[in-house]
N, C-alpha and C. Protein backbone atom coordinates (compact mmCIF):
# COMPACT_ATOMS: atom_id res chain seq x y z
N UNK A 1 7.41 22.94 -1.91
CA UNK A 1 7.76 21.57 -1.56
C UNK A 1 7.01 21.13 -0.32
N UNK A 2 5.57 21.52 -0.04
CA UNK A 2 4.89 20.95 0.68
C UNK A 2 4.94 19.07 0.67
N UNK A 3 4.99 18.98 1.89
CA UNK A 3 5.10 17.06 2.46
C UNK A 3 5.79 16.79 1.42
N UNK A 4 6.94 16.85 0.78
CA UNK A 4 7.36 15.93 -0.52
C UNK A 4 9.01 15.36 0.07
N UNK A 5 8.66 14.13 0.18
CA UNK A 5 10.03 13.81 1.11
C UNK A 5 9.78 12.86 1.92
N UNK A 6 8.01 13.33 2.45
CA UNK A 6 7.57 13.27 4.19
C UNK A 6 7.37 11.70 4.16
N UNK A 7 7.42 10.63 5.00
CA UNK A 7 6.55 10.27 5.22
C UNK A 7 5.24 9.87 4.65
N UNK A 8 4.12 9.00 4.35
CA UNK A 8 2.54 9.13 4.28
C UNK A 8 2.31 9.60 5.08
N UNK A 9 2.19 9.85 6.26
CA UNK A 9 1.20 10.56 6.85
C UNK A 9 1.45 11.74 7.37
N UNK A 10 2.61 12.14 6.66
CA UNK A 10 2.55 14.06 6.49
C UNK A 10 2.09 14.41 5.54
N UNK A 11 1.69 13.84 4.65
CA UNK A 11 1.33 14.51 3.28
C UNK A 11 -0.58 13.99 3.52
N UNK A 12 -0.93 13.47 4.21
CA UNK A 12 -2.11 13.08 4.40
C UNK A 12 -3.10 14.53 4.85
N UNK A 13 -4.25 15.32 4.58
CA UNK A 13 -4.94 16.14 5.42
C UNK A 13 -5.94 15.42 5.41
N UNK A 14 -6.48 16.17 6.98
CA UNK A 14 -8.01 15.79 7.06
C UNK A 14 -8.38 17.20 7.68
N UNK A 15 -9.82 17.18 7.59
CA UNK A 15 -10.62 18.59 7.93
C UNK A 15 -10.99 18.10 9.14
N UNK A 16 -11.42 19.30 9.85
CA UNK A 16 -11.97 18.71 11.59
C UNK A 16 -13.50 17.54 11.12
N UNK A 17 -13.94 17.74 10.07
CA UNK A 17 -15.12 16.96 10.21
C UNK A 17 -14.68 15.51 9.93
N UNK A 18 -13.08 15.21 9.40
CA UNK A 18 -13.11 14.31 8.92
C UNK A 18 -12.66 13.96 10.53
N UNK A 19 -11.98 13.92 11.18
CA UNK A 19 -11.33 13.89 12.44
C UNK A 19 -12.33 13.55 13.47
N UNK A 20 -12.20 12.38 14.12
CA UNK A 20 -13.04 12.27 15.45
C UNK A 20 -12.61 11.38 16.28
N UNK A 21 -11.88 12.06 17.55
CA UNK A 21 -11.41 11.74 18.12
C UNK A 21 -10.07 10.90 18.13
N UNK A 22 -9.24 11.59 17.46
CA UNK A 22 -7.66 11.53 17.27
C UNK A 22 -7.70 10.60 15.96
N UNK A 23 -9.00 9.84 15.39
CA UNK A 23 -8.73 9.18 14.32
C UNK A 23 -8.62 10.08 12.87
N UNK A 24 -7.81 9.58 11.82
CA UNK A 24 -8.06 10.12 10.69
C UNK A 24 -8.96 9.65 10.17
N UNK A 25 -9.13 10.21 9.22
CA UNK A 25 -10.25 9.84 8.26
C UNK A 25 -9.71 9.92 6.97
N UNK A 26 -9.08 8.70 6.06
CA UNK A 26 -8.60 9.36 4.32
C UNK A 26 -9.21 8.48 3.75
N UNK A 27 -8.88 8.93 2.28
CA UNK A 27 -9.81 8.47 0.96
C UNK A 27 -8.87 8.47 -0.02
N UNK A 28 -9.58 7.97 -1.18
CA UNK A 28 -9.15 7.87 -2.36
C UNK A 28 -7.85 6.78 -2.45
N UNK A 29 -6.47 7.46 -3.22
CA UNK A 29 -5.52 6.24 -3.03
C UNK A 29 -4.78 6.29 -1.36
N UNK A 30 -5.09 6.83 -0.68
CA UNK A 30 -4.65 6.82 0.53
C UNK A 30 -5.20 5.74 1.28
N UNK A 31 -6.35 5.48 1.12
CA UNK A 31 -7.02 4.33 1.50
C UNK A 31 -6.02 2.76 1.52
N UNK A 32 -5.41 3.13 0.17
CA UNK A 32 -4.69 1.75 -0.43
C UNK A 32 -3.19 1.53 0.22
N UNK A 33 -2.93 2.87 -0.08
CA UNK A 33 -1.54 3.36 0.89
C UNK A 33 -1.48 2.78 1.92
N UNK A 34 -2.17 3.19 2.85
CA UNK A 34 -2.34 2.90 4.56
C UNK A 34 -2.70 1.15 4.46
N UNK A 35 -3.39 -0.04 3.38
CA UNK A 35 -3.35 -0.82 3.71
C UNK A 35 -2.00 -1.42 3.22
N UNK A 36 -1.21 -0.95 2.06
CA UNK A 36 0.03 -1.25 1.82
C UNK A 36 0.94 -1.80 2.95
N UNK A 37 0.94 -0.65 3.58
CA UNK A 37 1.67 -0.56 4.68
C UNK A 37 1.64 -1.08 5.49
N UNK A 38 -0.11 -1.30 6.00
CA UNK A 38 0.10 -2.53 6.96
C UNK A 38 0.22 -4.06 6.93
N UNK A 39 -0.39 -3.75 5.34
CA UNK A 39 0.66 -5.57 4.95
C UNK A 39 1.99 -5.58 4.83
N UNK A 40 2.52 -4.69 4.77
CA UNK A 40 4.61 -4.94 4.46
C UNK A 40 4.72 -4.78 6.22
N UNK A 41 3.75 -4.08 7.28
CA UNK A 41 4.24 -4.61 8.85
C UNK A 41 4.04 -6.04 8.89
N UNK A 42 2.70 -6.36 8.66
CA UNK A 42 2.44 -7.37 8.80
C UNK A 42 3.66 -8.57 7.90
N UNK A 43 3.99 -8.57 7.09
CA UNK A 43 5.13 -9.29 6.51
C UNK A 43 6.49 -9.33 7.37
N UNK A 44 6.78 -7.90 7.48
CA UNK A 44 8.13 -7.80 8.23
C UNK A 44 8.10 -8.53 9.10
N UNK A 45 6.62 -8.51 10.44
CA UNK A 45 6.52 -9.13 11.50
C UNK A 45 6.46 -10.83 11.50
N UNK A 46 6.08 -11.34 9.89
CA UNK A 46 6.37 -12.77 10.09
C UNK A 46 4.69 -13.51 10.18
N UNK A 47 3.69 -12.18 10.28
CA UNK A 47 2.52 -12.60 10.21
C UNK A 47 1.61 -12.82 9.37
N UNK A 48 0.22 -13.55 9.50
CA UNK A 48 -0.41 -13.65 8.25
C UNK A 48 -1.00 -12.64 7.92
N UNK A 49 -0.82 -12.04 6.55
CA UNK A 49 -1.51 -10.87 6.13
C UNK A 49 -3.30 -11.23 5.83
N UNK A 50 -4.08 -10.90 6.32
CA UNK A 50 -5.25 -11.02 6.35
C UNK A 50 -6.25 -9.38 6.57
N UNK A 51 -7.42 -10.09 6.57
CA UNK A 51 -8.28 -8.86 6.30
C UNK A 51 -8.38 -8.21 7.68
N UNK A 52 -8.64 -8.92 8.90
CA UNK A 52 -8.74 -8.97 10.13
C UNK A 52 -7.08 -8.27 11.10
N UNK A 53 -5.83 -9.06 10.72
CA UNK A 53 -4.85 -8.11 10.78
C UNK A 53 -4.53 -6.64 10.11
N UNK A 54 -4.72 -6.89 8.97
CA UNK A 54 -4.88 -5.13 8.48
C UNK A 54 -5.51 -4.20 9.15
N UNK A 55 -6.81 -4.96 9.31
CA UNK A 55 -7.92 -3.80 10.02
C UNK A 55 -7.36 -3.40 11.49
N UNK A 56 -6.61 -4.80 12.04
CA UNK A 56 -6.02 -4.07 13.61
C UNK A 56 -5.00 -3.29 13.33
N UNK A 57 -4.11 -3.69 12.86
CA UNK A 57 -2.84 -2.46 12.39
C UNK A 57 -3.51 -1.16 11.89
N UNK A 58 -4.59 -0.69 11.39
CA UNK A 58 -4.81 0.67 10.86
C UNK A 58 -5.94 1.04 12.15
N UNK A 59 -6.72 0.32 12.95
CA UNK A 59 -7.03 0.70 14.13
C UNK A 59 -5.86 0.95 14.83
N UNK A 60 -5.35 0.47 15.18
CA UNK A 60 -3.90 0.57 16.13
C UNK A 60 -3.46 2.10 15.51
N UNK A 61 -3.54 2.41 14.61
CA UNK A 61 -2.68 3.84 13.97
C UNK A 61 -3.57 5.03 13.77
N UNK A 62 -4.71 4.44 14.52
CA UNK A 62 -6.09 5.39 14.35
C UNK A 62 -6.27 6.07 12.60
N UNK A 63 -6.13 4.57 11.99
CA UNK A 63 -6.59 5.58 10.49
C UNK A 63 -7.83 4.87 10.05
N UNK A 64 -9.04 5.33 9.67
CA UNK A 64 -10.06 5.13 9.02
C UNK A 64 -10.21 4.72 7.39
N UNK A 65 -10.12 3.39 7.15
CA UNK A 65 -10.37 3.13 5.91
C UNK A 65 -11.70 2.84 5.29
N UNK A 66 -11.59 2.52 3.91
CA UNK A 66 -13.62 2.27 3.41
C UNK A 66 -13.03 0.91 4.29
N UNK A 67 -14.09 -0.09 4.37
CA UNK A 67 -14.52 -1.49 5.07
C UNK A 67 -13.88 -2.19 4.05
N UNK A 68 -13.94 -2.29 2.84
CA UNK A 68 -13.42 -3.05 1.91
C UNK A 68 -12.53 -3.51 1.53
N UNK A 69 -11.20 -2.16 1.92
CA UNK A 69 -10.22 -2.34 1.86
C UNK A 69 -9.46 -3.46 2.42
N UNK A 70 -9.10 -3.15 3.45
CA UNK A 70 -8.93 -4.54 4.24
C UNK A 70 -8.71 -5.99 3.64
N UNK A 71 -9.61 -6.26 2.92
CA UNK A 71 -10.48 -7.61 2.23
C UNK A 71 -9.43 -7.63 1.41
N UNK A 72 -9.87 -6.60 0.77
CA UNK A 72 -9.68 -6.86 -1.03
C UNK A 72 -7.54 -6.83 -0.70
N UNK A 73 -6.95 -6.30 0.04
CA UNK A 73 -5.77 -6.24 0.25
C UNK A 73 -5.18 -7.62 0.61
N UNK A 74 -6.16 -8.40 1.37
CA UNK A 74 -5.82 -9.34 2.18
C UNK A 74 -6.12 -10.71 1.03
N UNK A 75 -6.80 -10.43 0.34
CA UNK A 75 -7.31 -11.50 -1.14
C UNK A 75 -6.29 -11.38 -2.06
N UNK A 76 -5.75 -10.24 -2.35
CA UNK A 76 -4.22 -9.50 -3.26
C UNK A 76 -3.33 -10.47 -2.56
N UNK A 77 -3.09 -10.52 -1.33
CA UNK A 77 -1.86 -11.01 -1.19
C UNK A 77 -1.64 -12.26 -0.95
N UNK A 78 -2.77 -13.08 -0.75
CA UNK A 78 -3.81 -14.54 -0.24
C UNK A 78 -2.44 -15.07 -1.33
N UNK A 79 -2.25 -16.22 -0.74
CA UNK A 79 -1.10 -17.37 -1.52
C UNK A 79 0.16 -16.95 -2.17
N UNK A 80 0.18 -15.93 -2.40
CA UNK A 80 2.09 -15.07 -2.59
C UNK A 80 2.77 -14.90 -1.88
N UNK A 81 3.98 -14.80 -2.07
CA UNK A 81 5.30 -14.97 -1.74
C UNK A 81 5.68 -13.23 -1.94
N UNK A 82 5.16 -12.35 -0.61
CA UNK A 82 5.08 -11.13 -0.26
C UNK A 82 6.92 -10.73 -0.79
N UNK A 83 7.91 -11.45 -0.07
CA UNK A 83 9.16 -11.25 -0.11
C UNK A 83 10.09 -11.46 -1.42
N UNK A 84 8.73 -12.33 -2.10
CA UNK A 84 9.65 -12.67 -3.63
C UNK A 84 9.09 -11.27 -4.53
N UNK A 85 7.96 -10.77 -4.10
CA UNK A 85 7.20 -9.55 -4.83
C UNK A 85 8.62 -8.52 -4.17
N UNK A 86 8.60 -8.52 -3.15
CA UNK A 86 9.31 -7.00 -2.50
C UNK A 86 11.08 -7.27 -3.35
N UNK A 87 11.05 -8.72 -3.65
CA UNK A 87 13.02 -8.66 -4.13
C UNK A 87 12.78 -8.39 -5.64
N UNK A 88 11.42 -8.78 -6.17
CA UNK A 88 11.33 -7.85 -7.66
C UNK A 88 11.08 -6.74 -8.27
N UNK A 89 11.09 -5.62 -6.92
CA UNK A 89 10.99 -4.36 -7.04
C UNK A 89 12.47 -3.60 -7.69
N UNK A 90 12.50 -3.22 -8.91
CA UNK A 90 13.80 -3.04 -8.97
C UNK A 90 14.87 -3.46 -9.88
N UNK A 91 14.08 -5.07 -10.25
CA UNK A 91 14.95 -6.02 -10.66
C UNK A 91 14.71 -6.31 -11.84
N UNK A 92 13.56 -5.57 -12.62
CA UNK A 92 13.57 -5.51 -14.36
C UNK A 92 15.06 -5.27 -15.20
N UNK A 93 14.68 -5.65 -16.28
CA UNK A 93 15.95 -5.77 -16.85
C UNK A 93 16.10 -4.02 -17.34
N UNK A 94 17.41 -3.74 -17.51
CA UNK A 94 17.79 -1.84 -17.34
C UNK A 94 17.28 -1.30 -18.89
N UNK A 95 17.51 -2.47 -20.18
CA UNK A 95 17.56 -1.86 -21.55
C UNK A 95 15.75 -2.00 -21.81
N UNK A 96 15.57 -0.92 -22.57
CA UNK A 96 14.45 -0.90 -22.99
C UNK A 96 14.03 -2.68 -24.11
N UNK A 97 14.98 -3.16 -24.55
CA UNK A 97 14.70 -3.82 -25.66
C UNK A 97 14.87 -3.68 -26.83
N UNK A 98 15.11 -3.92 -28.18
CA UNK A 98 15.09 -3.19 -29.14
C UNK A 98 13.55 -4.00 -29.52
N UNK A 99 12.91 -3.17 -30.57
CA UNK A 99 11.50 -3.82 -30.89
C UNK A 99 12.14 -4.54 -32.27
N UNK A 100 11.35 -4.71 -32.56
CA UNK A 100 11.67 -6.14 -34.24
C UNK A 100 11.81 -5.33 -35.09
N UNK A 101 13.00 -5.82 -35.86
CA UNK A 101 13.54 -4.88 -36.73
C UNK A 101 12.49 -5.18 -38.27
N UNK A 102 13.24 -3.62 -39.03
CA UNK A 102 11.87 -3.55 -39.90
C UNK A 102 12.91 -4.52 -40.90
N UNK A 103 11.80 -5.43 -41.20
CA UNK A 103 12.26 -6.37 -43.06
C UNK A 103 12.06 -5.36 -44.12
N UNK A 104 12.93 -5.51 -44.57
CA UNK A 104 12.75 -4.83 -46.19
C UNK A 104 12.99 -5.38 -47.16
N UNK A 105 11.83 -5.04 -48.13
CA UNK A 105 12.13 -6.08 -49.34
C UNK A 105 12.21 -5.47 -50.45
């Protein structure tokens, strides 16, 4: 049961090469993770989620993302209603559905 429970950023490694000078360095879906996160601060805080705030919130936390990220997070969330997304987490309906029943003739 390594990091399972933890936090993101216990379950995060980096190697000393990725590491320079107290910053991380991650990849892959962690990349996406870490900007998640700093758009739901950025929401909580009441601010505009943008490409330019993301990038300070994950400087601020010394984590290293690709350059892109940022953007493309900040274009995702461009004109939505962050809080109407976060109250539909959850809120699908419970029954599968039944699918269309078979006709027989």
């Amino acid at each position: 049961m390594l990091g399972l429970g933890l936090p993101w950023p216990h379950r995060l490694r980096s190697t000393p090469t990725q590491r320079t000078r107290g910053h991380m360095a991650i990849g892959g879906n962690s990349n996406e993770l870490a900007c998640v996160y700093a758009a739901l601060i950025l929401h909580d805080d009441g601010l505009e989620i943008s490409s330019d705030n993301i990038a300070l919130i994950l400087k601020a936390a010394k984590i290293d993302v690709e350059p892109y990220w940022p953007t493309l997070f900040a274009k995702l969330c461009k004109g939505k209603n962050v809080g109407d997304m976060l109250s539909a987490v959850g809120s699908a309906p419970a029954g599968g559905g039944g699918g269309g029943g078979g006709g027989g003739g």
